[in-house]
N, C-alpha and C. Protein backbone atom coordinates (compact mmCIF):
# COMPACT_ATOMS: atom_id res chain seq x y z
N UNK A 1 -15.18 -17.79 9.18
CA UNK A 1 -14.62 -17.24 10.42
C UNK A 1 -15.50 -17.63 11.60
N UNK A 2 -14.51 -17.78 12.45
CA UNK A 2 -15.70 -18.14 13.64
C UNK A 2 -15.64 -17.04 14.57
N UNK A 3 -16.08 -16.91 15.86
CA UNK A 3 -16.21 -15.82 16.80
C UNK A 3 -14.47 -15.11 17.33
N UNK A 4 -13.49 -16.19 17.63
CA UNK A 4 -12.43 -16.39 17.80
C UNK A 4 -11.90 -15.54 16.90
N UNK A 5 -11.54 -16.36 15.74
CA UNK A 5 -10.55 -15.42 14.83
C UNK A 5 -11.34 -13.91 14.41
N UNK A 6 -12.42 -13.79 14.24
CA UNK A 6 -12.74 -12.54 14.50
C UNK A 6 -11.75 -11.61 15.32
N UNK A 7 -12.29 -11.87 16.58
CA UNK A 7 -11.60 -10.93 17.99
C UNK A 7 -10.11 -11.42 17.96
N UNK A 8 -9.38 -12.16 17.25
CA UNK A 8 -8.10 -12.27 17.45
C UNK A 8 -7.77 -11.15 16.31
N UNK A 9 -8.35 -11.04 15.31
CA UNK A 9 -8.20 -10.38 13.91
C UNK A 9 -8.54 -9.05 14.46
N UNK A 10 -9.30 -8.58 14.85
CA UNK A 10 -9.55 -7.19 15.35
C UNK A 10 -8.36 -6.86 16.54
N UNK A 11 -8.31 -7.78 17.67
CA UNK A 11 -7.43 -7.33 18.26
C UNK A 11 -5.90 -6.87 17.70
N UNK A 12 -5.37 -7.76 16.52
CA UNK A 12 -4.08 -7.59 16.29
C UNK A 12 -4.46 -6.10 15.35
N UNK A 13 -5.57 -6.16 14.54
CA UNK A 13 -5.53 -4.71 13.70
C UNK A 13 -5.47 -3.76 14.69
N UNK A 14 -6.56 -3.98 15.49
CA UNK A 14 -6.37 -2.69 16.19
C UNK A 14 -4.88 -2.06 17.31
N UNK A 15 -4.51 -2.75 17.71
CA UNK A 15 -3.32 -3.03 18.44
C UNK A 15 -2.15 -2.94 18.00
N UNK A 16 -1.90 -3.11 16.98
CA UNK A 16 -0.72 -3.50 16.13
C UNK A 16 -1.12 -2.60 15.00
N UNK A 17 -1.75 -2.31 14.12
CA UNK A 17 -2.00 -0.76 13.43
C UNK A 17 -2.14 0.40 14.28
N UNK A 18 -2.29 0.38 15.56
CA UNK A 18 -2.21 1.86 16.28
C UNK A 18 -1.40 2.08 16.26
N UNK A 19 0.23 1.30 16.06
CA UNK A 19 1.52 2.08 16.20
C UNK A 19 1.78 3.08 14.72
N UNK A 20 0.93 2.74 13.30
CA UNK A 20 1.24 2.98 12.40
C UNK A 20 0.83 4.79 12.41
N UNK A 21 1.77 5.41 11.72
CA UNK A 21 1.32 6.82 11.49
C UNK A 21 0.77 7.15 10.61
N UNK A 22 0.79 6.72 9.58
CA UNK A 22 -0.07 7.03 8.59
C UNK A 22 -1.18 6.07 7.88
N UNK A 23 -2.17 6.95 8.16
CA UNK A 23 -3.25 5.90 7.82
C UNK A 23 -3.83 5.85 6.58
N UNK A 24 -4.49 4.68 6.07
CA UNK A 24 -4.85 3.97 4.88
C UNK A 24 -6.08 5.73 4.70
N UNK A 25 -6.72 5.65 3.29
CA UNK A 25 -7.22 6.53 3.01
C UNK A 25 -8.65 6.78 3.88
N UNK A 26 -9.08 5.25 3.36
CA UNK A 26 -10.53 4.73 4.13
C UNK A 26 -10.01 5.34 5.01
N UNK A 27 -9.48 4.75 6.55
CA UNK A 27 -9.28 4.62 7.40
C UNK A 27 -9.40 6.53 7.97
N UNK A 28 -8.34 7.04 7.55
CA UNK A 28 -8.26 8.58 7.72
C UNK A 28 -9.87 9.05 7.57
N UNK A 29 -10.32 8.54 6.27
CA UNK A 29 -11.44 9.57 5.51
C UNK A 29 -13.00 9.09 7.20
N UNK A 30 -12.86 8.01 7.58
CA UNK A 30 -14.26 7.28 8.22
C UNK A 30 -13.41 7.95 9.60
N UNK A 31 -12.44 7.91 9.79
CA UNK A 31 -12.12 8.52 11.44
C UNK A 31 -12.47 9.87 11.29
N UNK A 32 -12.20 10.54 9.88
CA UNK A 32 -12.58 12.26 10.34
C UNK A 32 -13.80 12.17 10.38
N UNK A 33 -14.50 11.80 9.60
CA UNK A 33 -15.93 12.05 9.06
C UNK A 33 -16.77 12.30 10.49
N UNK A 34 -16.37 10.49 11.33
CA UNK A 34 -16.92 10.07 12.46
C UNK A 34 -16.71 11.30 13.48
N UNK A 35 -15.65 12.11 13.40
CA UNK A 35 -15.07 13.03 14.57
C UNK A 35 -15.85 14.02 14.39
N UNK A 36 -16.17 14.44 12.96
CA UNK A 36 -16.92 15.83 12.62
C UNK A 36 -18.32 15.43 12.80
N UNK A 37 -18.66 14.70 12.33
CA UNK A 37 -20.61 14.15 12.63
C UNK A 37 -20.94 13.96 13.99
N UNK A 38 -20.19 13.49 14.80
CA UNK A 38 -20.76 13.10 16.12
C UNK A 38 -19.46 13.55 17.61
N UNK A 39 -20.74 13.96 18.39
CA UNK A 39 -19.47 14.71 19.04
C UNK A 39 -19.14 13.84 20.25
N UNK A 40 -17.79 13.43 19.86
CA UNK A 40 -17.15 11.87 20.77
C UNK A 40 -16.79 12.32 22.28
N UNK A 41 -16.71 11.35 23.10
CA UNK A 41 -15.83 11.71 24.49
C UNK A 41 -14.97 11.44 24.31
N UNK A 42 -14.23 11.45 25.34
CA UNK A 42 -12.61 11.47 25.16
C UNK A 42 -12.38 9.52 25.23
N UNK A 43 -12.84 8.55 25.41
CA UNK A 43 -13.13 7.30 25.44
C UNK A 43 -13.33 6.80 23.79
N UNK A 44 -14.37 7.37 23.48
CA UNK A 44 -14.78 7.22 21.98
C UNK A 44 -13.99 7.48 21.46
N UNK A 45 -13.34 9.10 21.56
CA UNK A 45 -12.50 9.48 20.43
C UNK A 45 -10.91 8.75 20.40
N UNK A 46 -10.62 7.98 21.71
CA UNK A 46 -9.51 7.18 21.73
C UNK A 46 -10.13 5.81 21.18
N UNK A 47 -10.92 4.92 21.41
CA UNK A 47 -11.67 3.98 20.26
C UNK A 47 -11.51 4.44 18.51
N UNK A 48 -11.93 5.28 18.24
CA UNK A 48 -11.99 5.70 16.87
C UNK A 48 -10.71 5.67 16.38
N UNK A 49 -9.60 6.56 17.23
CA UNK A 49 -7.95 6.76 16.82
C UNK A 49 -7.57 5.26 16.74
N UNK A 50 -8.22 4.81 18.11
CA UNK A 50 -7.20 3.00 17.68
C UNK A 50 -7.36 2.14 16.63
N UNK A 51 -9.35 2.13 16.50
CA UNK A 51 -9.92 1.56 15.26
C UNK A 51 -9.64 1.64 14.11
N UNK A 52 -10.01 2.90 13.65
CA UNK A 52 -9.59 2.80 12.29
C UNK A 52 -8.44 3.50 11.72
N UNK A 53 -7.44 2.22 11.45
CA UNK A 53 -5.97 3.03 11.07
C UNK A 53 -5.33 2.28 10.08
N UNK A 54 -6.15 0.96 9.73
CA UNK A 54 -6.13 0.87 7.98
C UNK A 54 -7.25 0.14 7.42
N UNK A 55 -7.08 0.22 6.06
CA UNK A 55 -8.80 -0.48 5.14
C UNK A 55 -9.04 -1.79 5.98
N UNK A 56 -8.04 -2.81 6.55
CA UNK A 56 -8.62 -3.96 6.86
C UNK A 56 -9.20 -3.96 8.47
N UNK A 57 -8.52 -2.82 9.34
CA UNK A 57 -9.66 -2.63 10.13
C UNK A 57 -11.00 -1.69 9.89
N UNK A 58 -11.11 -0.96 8.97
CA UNK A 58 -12.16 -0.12 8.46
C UNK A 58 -12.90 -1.89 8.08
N UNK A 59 -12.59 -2.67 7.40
CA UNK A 59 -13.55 -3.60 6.52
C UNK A 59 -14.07 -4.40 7.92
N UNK A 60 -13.17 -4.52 8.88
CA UNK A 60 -13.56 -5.55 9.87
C UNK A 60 -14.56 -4.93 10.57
N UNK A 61 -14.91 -3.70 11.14
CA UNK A 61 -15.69 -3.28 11.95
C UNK A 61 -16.62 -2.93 10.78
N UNK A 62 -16.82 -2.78 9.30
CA UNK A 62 -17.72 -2.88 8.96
C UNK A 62 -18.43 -4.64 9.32
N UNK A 63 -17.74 -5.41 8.92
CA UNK A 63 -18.49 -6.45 8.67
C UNK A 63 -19.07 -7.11 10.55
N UNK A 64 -17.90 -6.60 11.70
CA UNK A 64 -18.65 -6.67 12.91
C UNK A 64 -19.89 -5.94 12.97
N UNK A 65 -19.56 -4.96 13.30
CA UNK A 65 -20.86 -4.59 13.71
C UNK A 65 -21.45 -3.69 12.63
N UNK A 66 -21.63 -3.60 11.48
CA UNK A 66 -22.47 -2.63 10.78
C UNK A 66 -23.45 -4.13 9.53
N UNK A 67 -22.68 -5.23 9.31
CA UNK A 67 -23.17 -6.65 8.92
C UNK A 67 -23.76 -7.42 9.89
N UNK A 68 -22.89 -7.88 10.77
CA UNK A 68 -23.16 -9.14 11.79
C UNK A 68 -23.88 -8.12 12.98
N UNK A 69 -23.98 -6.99 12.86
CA UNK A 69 -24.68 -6.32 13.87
C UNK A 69 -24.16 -6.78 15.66
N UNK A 70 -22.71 -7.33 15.91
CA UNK A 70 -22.40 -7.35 17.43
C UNK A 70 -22.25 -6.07 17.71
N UNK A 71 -22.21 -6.66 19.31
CA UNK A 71 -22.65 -5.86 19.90
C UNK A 71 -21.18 -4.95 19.65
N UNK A 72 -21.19 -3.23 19.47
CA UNK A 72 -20.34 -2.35 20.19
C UNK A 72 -20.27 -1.66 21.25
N UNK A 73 -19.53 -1.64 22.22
CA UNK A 73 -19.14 -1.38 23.36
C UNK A 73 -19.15 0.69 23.52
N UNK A 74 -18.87 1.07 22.53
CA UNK A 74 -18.84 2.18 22.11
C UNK A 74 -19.59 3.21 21.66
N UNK A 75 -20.02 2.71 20.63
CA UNK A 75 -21.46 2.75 19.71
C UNK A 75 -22.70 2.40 19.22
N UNK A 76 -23.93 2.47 19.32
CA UNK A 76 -24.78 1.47 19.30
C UNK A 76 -26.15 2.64 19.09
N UNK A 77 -27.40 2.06 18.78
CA UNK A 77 -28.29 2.67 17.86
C UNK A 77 -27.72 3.94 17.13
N UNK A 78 -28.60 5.35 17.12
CA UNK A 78 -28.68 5.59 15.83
C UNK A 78 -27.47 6.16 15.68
N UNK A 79 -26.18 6.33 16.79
CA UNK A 79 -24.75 6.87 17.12
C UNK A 79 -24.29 5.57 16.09
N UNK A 80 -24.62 4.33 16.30
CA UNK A 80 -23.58 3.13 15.44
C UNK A 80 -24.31 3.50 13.87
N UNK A 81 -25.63 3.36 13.93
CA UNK A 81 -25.99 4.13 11.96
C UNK A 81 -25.04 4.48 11.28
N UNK A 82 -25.07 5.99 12.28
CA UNK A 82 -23.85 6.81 11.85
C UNK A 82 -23.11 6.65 11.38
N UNK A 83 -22.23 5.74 12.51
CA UNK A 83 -20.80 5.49 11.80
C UNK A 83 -21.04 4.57 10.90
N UNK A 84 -21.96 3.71 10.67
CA UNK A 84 -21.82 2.35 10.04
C UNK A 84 -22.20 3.52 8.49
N UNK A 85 -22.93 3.94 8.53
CA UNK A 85 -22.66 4.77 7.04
C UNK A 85 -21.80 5.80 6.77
N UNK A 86 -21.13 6.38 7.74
CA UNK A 86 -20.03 6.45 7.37
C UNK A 86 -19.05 6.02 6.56
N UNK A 87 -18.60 4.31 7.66
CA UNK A 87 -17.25 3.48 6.73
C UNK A 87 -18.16 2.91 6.03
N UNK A 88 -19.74 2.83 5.44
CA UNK A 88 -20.25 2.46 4.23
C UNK A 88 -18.97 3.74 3.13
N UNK A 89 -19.75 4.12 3.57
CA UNK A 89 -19.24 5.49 2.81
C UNK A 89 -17.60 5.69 2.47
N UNK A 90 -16.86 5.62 3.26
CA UNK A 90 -15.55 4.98 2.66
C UNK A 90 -14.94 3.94 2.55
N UNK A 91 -15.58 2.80 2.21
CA UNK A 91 -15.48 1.93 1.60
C UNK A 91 -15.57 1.64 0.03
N UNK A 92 -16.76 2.38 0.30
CA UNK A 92 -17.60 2.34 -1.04
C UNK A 92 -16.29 3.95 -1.98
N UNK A 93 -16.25 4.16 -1.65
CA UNK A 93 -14.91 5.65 -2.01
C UNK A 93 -13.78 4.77 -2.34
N UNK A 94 -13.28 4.50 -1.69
CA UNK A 94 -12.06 3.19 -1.54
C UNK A 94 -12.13 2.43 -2.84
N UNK A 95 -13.15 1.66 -2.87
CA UNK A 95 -13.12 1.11 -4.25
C UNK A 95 -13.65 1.34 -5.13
N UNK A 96 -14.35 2.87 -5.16
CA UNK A 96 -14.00 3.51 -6.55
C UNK A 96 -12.68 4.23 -7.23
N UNK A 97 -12.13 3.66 -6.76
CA UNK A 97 -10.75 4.34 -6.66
C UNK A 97 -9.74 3.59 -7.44
């Protein structure tokens, strides 16, 4: 992957899975978790609703920014940890499953 299809790949998940209502398990389990651990603004907590709303955007923002460490616009030191062990955390749930 290069930088491109990245942000084309995130944009369509995120964009195009926000219309979906029901979300993948991951996805549900790393948005509550994130809502109850850290207390979001109203900015964040519309980021989080758009982000994660199925496993393949849960896997993508793992591998952005909790792997490749870019930059988030949103989240960042020990607030990005957080979440990044978080969707560790349902991921790793996900495929014990």
């Amino acid at each position: 992957f290069n930088i491109y299809t990245l942000l084309l790949c995130w944009v369509c998940l995120v964009w195009c899975g926000a219309s979906k209502v029901n979300r993948s398990p991951a996805a549900n389990m790393a948005k509550n978790r994130i809502s109850t651990q850290l207390k979001l603004s109203e900015s964040e907590g519309e980021y989080v609703e758009k982000t994660f709303t199925t496993d393949d955007s849960v896997q993508l923002f793992h591998l952005r920014y909790c792997r490749e460490r870019d930059l988030n616009l949103y989240f960042y030191g020990d607030r990005l940890n957080t979440v990044c062990k978080i969707v560790t955390e349902a991921l790793e749930q996900k495929r014990a499953k």
